[in-house]
C-alpha atoms as a PDB file:
ATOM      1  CA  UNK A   1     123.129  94.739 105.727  1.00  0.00           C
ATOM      2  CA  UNK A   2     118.888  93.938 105.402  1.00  0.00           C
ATOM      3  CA  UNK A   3     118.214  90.668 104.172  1.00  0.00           C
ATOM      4  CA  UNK A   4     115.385  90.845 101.554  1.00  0.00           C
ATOM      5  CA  UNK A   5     113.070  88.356 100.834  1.00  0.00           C
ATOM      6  CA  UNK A   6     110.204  87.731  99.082  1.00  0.00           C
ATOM      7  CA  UNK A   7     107.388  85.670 101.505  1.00  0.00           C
ATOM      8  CA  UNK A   8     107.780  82.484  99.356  1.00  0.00           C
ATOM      9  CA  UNK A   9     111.228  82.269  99.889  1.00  0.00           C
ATOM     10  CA  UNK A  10     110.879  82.564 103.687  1.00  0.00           C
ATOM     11  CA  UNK A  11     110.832  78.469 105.252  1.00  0.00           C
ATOM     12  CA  UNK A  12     108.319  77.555 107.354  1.00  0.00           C
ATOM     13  CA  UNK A  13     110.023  78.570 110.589  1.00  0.00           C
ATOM     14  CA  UNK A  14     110.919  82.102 109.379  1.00  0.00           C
ATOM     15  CA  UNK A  15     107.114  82.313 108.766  1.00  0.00           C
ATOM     16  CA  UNK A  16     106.319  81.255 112.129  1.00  0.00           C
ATOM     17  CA  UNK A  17     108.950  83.670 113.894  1.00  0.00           C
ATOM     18  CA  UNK A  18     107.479  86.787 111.098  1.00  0.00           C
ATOM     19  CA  UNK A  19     103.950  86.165 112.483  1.00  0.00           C
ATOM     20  CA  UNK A  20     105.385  85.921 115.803  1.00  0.00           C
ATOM     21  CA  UNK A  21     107.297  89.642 115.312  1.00  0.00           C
ATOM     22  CA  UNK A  22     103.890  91.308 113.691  1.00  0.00           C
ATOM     23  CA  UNK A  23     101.698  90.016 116.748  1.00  0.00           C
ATOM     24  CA  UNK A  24     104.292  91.162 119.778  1.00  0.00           C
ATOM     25  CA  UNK A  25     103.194  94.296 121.007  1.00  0.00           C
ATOM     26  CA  UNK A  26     107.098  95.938 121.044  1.00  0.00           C
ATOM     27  CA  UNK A  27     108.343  94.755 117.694  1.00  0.00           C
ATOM     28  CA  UNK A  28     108.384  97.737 115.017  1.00  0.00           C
ATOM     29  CA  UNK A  29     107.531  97.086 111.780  1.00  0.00           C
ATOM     30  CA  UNK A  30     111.091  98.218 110.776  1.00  0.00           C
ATOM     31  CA  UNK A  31     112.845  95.500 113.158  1.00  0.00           C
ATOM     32  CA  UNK A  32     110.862  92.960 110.732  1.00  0.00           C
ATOM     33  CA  UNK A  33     112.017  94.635 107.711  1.00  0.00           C
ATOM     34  CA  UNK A  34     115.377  94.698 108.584  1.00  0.00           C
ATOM     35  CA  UNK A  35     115.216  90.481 109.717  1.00  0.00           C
ATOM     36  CA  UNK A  36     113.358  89.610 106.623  1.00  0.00           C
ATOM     37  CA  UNK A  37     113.511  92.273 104.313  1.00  0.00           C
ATOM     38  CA  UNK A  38     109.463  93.190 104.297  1.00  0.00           C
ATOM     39  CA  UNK A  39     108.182  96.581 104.407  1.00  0.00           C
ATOM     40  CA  UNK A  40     105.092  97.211 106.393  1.00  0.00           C
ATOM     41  CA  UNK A  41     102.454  96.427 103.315  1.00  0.00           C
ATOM     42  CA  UNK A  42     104.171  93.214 103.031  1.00  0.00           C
ATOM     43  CA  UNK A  43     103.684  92.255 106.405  1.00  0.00           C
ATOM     44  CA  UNK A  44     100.346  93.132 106.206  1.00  0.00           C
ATOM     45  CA  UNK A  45      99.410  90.846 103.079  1.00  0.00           C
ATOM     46  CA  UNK A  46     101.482  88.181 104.715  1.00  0.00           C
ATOM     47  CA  UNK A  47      99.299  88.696 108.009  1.00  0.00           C
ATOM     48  CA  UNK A  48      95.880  89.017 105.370  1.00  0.00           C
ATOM     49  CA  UNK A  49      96.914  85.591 104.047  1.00  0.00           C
ATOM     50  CA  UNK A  50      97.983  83.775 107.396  1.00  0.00           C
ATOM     51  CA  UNK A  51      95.163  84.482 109.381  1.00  0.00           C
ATOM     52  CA  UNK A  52      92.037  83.637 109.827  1.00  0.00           C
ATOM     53  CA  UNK A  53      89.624  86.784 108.916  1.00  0.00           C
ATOM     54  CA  UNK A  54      88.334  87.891 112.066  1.00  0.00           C
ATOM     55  CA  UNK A  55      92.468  87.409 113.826  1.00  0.00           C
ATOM     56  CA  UNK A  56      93.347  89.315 111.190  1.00  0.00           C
ATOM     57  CA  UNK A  57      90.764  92.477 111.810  1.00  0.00           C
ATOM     58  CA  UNK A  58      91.565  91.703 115.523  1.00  0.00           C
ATOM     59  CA  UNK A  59      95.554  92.255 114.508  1.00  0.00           C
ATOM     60  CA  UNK A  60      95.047  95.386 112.307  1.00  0.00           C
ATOM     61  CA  UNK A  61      93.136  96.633 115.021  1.00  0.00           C
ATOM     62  CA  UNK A  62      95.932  96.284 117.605  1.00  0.00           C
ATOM     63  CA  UNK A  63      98.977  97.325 115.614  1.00  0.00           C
ATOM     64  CA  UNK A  64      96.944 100.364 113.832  1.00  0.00           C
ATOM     65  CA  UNK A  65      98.423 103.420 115.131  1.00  0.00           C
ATOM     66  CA  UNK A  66     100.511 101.839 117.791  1.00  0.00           C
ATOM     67  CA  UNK A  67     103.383 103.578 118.694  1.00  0.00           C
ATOM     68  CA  UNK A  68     105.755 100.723 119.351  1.00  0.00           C
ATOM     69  CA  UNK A  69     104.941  99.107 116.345  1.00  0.00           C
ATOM     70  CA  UNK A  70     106.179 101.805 114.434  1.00  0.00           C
ATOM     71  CA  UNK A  71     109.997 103.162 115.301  1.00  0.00           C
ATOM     72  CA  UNK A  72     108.988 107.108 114.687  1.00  0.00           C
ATOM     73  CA  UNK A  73     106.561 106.926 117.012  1.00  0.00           C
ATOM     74  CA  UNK A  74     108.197 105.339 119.536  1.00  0.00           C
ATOM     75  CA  UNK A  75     109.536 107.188 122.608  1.00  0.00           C
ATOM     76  CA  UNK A  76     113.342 107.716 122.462  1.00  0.00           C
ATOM     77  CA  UNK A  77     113.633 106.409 126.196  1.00  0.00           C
ATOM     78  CA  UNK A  78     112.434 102.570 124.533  1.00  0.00           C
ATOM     79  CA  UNK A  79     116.075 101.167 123.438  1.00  0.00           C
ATOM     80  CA  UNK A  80     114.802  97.793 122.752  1.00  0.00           C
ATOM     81  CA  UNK A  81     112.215  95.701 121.343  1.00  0.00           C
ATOM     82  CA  UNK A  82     110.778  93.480 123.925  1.00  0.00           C
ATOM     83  CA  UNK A  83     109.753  93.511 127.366  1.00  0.00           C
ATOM     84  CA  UNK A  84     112.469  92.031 130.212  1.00  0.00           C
ATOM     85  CA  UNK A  85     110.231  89.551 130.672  1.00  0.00           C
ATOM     86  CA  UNK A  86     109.352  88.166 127.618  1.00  0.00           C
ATOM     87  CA  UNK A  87     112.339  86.053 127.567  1.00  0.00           C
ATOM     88  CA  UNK A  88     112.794  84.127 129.865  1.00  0.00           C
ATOM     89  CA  UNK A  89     116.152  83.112 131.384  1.00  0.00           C
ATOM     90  CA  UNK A  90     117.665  79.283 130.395  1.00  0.00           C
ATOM     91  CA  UNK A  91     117.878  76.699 133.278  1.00  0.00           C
ATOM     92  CA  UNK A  92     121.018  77.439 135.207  1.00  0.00           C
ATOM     93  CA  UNK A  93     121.182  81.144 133.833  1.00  0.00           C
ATOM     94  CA  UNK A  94     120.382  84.638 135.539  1.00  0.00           C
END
């Protein structure tokens, strides 16, 4: 089941982790919409608001046309949505 929200009902650290989702490289827009219940366009007015101008054109720039951004465009081999690396293990865990 997709949660759906609007953007004003979204706390502050939902915010932070959606802008966080929408700038990582590997996210797909439709891994955000099925977290927080925003389509692409929302996203991008969310992004438009957040941001400064020019980090904005610098964002829309980057996820434009990028395939992992965007699930049908994505190779079949990519089962996940982040790099091995990204996260990095706990103290005391492998």
């Amino acid at each position: 089941m997709r949660a759906t929200h609007t953007v004003e009902q979204l706390n502050a650290e939902s915010q932070s982790r959606l802008i966080e989702m929408a700038w990582e490289d590997r996210t797909p827009f439709e891994a955000i919409e099925h977290q927080f219940g925003l389509a692409e366009q929302d996203v991008i007015r969310f992004m438009r608001a957040q941001l400064k101008p020019k980090s904005f054109r610098n964002w829309r720039a980057r996820v434009s046309g990028r395939a992992t951004k965007h699930s049908h465009l994505r190779s079949s081999e990519v089962l996940r949505g982040y790099a091995k690396a990204q996260y990095k293990p706990k103290h005391g865990q492998k």
